[in-house]
Protein backbone atom coordinates (compact mmCIF):
# COMPACT_ATOMS: atom_id res chain seq x y z
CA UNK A 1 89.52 120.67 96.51
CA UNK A 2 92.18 119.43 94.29
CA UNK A 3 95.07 121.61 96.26
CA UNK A 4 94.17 119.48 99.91
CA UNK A 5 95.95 116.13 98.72
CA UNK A 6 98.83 117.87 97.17
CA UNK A 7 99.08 119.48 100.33
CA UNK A 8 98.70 116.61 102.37
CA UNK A 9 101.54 115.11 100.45
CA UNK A 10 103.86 117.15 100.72
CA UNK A 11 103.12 117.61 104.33
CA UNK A 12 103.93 114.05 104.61
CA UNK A 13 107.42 114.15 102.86
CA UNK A 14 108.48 117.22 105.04
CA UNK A 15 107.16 115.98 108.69
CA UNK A 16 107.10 112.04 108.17
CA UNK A 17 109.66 111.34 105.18
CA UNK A 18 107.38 110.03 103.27
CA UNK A 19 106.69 110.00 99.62
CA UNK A 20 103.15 109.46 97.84
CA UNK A 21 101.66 111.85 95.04
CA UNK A 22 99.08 113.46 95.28
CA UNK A 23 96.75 111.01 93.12
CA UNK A 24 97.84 108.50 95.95
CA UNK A 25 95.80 110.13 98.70
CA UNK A 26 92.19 109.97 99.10
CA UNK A 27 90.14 112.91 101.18
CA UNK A 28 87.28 111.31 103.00
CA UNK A 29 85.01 112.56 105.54
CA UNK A 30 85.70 110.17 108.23
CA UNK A 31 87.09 106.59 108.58
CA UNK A 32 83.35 104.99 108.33
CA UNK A 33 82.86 106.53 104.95
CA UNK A 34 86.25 105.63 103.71
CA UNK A 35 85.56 101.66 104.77
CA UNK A 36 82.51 101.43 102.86
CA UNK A 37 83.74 103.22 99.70
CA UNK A 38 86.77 100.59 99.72
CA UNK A 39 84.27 97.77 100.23
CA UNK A 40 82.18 98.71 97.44
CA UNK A 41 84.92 99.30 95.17
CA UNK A 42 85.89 95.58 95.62
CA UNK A 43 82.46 94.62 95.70
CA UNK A 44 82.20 96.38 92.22
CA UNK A 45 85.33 95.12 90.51
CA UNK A 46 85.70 91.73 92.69
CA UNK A 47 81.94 90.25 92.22
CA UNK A 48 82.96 86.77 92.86
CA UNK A 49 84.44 87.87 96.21
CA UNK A 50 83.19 86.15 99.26
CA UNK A 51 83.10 88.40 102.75
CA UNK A 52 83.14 86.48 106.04
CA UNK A 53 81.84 87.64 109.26
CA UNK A 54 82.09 86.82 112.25
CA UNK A 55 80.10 87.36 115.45
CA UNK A 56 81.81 89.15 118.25
């Protein structure tokens, strides 16, 4: 659905004055999924990246 971010954009510069385009905003179907599609992004283009945990 290429129309939903455009939307969402300009959704955002009417209600919350702000400005991103539309190739700025990424559709996801929940904050889990979004989270691990970030971390394997850096995982993918950041290979020497180190990730620390820590137990809670």
């Amino acid at each position: 659905m290429p129309e939903l971010p455009e939307a969402i954009a300009q959704k955002l510069v009417k209600d919350n004055v702000l400005r991103y385009r539309a190739d700025e905003i990424i559709v996801s179907n929940g904050t889990k999924h979004s989270k691990l599609v970030a971390l394997q992004a850096e995982l993918l283009f950041l290979p020497k990246l180190s990730i620390l945990t820590r137990k809670a």
